[in-house]
C-alpha atoms as a PDB file:
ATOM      1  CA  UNK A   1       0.000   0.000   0.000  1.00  0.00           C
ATOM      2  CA  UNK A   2       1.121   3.466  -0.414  1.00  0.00           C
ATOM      3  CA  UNK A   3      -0.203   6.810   0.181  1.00  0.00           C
ATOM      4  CA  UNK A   4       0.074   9.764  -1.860  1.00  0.00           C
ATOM      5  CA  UNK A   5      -1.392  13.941  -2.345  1.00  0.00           C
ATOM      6  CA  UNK A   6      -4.123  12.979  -4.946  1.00  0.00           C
ATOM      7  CA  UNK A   7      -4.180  15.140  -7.482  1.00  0.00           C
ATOM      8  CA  UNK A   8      -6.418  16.000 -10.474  1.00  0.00           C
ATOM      9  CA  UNK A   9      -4.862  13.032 -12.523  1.00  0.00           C
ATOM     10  CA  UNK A  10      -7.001  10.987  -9.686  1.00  0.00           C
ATOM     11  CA  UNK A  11     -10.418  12.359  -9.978  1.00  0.00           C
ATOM     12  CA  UNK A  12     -11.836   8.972 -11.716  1.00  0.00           C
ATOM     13  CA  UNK A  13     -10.404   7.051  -8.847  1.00  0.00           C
ATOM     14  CA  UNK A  14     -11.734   9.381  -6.114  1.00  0.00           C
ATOM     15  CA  UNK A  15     -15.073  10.364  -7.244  1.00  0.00           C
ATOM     16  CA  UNK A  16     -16.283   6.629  -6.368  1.00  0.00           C
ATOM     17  CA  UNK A  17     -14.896   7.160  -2.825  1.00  0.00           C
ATOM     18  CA  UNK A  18     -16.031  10.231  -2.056  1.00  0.00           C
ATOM     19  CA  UNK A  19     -19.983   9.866  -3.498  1.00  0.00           C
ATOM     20  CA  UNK A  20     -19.320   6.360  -0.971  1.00  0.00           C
ATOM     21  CA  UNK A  21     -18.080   8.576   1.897  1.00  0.00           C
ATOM     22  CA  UNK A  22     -21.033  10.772   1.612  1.00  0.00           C
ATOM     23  CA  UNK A  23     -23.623   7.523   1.102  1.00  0.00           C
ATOM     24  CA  UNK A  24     -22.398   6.194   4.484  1.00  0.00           C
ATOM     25  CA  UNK A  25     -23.475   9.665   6.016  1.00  0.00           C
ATOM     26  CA  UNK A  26     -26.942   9.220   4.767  1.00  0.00           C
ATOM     27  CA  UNK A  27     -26.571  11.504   1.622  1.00  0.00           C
ATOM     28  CA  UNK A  28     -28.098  10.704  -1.679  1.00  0.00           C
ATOM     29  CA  UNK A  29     -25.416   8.862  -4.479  1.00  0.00           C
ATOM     30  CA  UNK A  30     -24.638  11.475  -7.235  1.00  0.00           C
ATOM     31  CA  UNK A  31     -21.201  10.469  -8.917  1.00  0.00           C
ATOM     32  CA  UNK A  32     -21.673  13.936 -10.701  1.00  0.00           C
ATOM     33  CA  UNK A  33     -21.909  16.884  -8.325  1.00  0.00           C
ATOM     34  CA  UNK A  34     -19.100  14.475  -6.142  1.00  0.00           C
ATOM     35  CA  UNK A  35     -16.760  14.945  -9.053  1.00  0.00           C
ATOM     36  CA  UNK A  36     -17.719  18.688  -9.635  1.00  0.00           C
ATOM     37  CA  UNK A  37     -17.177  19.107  -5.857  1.00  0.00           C
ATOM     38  CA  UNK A  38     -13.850  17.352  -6.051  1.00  0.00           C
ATOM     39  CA  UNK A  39     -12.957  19.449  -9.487  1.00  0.00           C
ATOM     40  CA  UNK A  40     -14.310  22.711  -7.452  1.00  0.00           C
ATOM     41  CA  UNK A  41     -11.316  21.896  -4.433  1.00  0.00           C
ATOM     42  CA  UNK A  42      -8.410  21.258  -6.817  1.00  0.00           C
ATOM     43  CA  UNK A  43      -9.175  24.210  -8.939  1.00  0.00           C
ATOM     44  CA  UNK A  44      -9.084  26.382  -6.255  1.00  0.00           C
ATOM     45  CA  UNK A  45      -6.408  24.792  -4.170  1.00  0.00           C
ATOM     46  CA  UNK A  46      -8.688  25.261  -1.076  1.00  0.00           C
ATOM     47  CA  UNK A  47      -8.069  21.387   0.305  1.00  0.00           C
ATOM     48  CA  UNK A  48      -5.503  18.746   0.725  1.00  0.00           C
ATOM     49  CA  UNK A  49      -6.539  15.431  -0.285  1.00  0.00           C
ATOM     50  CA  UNK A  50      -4.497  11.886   0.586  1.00  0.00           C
ATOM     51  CA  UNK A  51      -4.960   8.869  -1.147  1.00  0.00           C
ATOM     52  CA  UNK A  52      -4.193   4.652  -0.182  1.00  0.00           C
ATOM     53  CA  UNK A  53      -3.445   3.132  -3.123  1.00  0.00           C
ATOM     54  CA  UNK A  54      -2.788  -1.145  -3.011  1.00  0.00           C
ATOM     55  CA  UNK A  55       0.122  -2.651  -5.584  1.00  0.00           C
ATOM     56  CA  UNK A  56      -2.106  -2.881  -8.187  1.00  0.00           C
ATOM     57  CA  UNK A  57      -2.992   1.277  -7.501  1.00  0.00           C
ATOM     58  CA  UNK A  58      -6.494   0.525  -6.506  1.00  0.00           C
ATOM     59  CA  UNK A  59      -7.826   3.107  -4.396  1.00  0.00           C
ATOM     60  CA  UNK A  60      -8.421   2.171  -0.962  1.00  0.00           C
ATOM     61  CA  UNK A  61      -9.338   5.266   1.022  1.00  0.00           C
ATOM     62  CA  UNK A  62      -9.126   9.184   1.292  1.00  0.00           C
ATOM     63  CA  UNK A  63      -8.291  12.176   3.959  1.00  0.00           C
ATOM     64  CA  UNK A  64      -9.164  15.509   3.241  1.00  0.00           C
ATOM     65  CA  UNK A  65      -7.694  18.384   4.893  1.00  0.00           C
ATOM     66  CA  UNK A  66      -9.209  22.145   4.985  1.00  0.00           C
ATOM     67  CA  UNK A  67      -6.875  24.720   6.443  1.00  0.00           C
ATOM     68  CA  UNK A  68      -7.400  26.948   8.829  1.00  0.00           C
ATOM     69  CA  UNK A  69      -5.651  29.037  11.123  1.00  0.00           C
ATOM     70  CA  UNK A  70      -5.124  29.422  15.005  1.00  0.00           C
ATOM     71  CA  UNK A  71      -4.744  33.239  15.840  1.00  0.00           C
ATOM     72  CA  UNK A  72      -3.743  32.577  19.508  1.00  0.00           C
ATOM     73  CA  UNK A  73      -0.785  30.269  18.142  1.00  0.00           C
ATOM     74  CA  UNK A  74      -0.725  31.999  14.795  1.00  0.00           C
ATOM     75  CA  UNK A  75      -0.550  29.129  12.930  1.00  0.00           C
ATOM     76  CA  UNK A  76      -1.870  26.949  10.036  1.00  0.00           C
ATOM     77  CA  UNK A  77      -4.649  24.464  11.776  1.00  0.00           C
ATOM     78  CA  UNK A  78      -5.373  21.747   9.206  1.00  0.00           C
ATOM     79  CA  UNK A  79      -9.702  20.508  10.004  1.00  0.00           C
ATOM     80  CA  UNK A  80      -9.469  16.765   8.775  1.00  0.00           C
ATOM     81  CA  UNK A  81     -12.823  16.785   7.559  1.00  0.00           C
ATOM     82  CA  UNK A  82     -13.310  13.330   5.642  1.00  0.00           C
ATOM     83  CA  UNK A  83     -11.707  10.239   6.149  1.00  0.00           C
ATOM     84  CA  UNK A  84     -12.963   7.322   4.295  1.00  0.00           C
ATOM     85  CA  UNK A  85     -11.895   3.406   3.965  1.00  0.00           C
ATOM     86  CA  UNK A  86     -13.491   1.159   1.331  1.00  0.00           C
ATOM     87  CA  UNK A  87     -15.828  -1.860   3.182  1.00  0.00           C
ATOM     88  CA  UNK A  88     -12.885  -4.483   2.056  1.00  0.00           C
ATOM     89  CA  UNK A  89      -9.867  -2.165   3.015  1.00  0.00           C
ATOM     90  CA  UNK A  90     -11.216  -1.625   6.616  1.00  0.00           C
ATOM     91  CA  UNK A  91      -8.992  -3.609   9.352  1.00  0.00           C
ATOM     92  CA  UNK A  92      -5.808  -3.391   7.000  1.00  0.00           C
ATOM     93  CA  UNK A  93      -4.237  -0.246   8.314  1.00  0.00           C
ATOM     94  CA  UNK A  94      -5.203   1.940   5.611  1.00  0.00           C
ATOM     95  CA  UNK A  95      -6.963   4.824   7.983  1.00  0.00           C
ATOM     96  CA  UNK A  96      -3.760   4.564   9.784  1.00  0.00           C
ATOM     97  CA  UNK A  97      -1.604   5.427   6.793  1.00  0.00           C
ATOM     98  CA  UNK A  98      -3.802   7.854   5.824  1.00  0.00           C
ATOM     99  CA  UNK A  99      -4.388   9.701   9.446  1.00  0.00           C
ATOM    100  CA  UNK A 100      -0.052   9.093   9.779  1.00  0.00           C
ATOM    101  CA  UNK A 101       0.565  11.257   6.044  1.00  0.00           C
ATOM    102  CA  UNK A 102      -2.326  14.031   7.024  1.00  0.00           C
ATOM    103  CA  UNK A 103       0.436  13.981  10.809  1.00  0.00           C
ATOM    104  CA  UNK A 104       3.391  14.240   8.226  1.00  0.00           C
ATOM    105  CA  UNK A 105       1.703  16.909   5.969  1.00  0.00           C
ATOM    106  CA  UNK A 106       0.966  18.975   9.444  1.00  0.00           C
ATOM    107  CA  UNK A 107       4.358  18.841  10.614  1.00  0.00           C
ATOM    108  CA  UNK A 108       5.828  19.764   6.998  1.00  0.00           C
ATOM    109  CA  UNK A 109       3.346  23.030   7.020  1.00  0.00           C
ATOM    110  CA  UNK A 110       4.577  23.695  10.597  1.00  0.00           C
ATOM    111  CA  UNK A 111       1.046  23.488  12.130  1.00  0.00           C
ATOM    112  CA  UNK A 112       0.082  23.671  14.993  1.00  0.00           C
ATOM    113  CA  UNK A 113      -2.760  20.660  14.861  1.00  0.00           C
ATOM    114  CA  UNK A 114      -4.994  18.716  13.057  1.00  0.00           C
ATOM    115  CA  UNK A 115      -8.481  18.810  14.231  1.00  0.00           C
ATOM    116  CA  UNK A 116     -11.510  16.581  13.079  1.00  0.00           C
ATOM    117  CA  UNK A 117     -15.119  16.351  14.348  1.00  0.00           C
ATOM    118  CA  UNK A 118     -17.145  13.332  14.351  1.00  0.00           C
ATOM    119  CA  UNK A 119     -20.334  11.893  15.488  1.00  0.00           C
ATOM    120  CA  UNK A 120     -20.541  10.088  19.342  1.00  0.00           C
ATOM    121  CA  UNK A 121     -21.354   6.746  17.813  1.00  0.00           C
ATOM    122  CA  UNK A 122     -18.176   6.502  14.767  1.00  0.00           C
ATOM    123  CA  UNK A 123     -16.776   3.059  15.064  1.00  0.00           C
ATOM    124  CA  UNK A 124     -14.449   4.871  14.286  1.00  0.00           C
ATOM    125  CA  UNK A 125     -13.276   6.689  17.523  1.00  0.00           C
ATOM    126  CA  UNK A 126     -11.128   4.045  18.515  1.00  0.00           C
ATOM    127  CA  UNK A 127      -9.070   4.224  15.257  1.00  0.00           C
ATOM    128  CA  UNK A 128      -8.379   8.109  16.072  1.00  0.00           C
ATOM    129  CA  UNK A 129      -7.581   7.370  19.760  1.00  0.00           C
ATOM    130  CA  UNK A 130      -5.302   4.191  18.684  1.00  0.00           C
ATOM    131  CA  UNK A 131      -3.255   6.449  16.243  1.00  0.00           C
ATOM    132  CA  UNK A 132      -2.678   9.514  19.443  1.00  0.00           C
ATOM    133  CA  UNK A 133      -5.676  11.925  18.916  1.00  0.00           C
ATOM    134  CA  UNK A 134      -7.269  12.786  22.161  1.00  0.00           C
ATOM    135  CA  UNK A 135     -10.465  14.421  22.957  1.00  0.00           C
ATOM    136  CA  UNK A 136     -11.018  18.052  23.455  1.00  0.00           C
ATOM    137  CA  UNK A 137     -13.894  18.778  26.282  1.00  0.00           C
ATOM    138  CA  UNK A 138     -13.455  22.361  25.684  1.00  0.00           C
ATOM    139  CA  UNK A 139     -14.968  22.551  22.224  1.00  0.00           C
ATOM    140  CA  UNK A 140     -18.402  22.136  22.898  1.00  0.00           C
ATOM    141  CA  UNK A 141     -20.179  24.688  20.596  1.00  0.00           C
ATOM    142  CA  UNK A 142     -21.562  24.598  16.975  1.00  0.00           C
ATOM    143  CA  UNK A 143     -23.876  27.012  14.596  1.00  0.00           C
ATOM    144  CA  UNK A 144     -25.933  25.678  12.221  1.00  0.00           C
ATOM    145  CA  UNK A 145     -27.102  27.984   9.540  1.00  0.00           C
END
């Protein structure tokens, strides 16, 4: 397995896991306003998205970063706003690579964090908490528009 920055080059190969991301929330399938999304953040540079590839460079998963900044540190904050394994990929270390090269891409922007947000019942707590993330009881506040 390997991870890389996915590029526009790999907009066939993450379309498919993005619309699937988006399905497991509850959202409706649409293959074309998931590519147009993905087109919309390369074109205007506004994310960071990390790909799992396998030998044969079928795509396995995806992390997508949104910057932000901390003014009390004054520093980059990266949100890690999607992280996504395929159904047969799960258990294989893939969301480990892929939460380890978002780490490596913080460091190499000199941020101060990476912060994420997820729902009380993710399965998937236990990957963040295995891989050093801890929980923040001070952020307790959202708006919804």
């Amino acid at each position: 397995m390997t991870t890389l920055r996915a590029t526009q080059e790999h907009l066939q190969a993450l379309t498919p896991l993005f619309n699937a991301y988006r399905v497991f929330y509850k959202q409706e399938a649409d293959l074309d306003a998931a590519r147009a999304f993905l087109q919309e953040r390369f074109n205007k540079k506004d994310s960071v998205i990390f790909m799992a590839l396998d030998d044969s460079d079928n795509a396995l998963g995806f992390t997508q970063l949104y910057p932000s900044f901390s003014s009390v540190a004054m520093k980059r904050v990266f949100v890690l706003n999607d992280l996504f394994v395929t159904p047969d990929a799960r258990g294989k270390q893939v969301g480990t690579a892929l939460l380890e090269r978002a780490k490596q891409h913080a460091r190499q922007e000199n941020a101060r964090g990476l912060v994420l947000e997820t729902g009380a019942d993710n399965p998937a707590q236990y990957l963040y908490e295995r891989n050093g993330w801890t929980k923040d009881p001070a952020l307790h506040y959202f708006w919804e528009v």
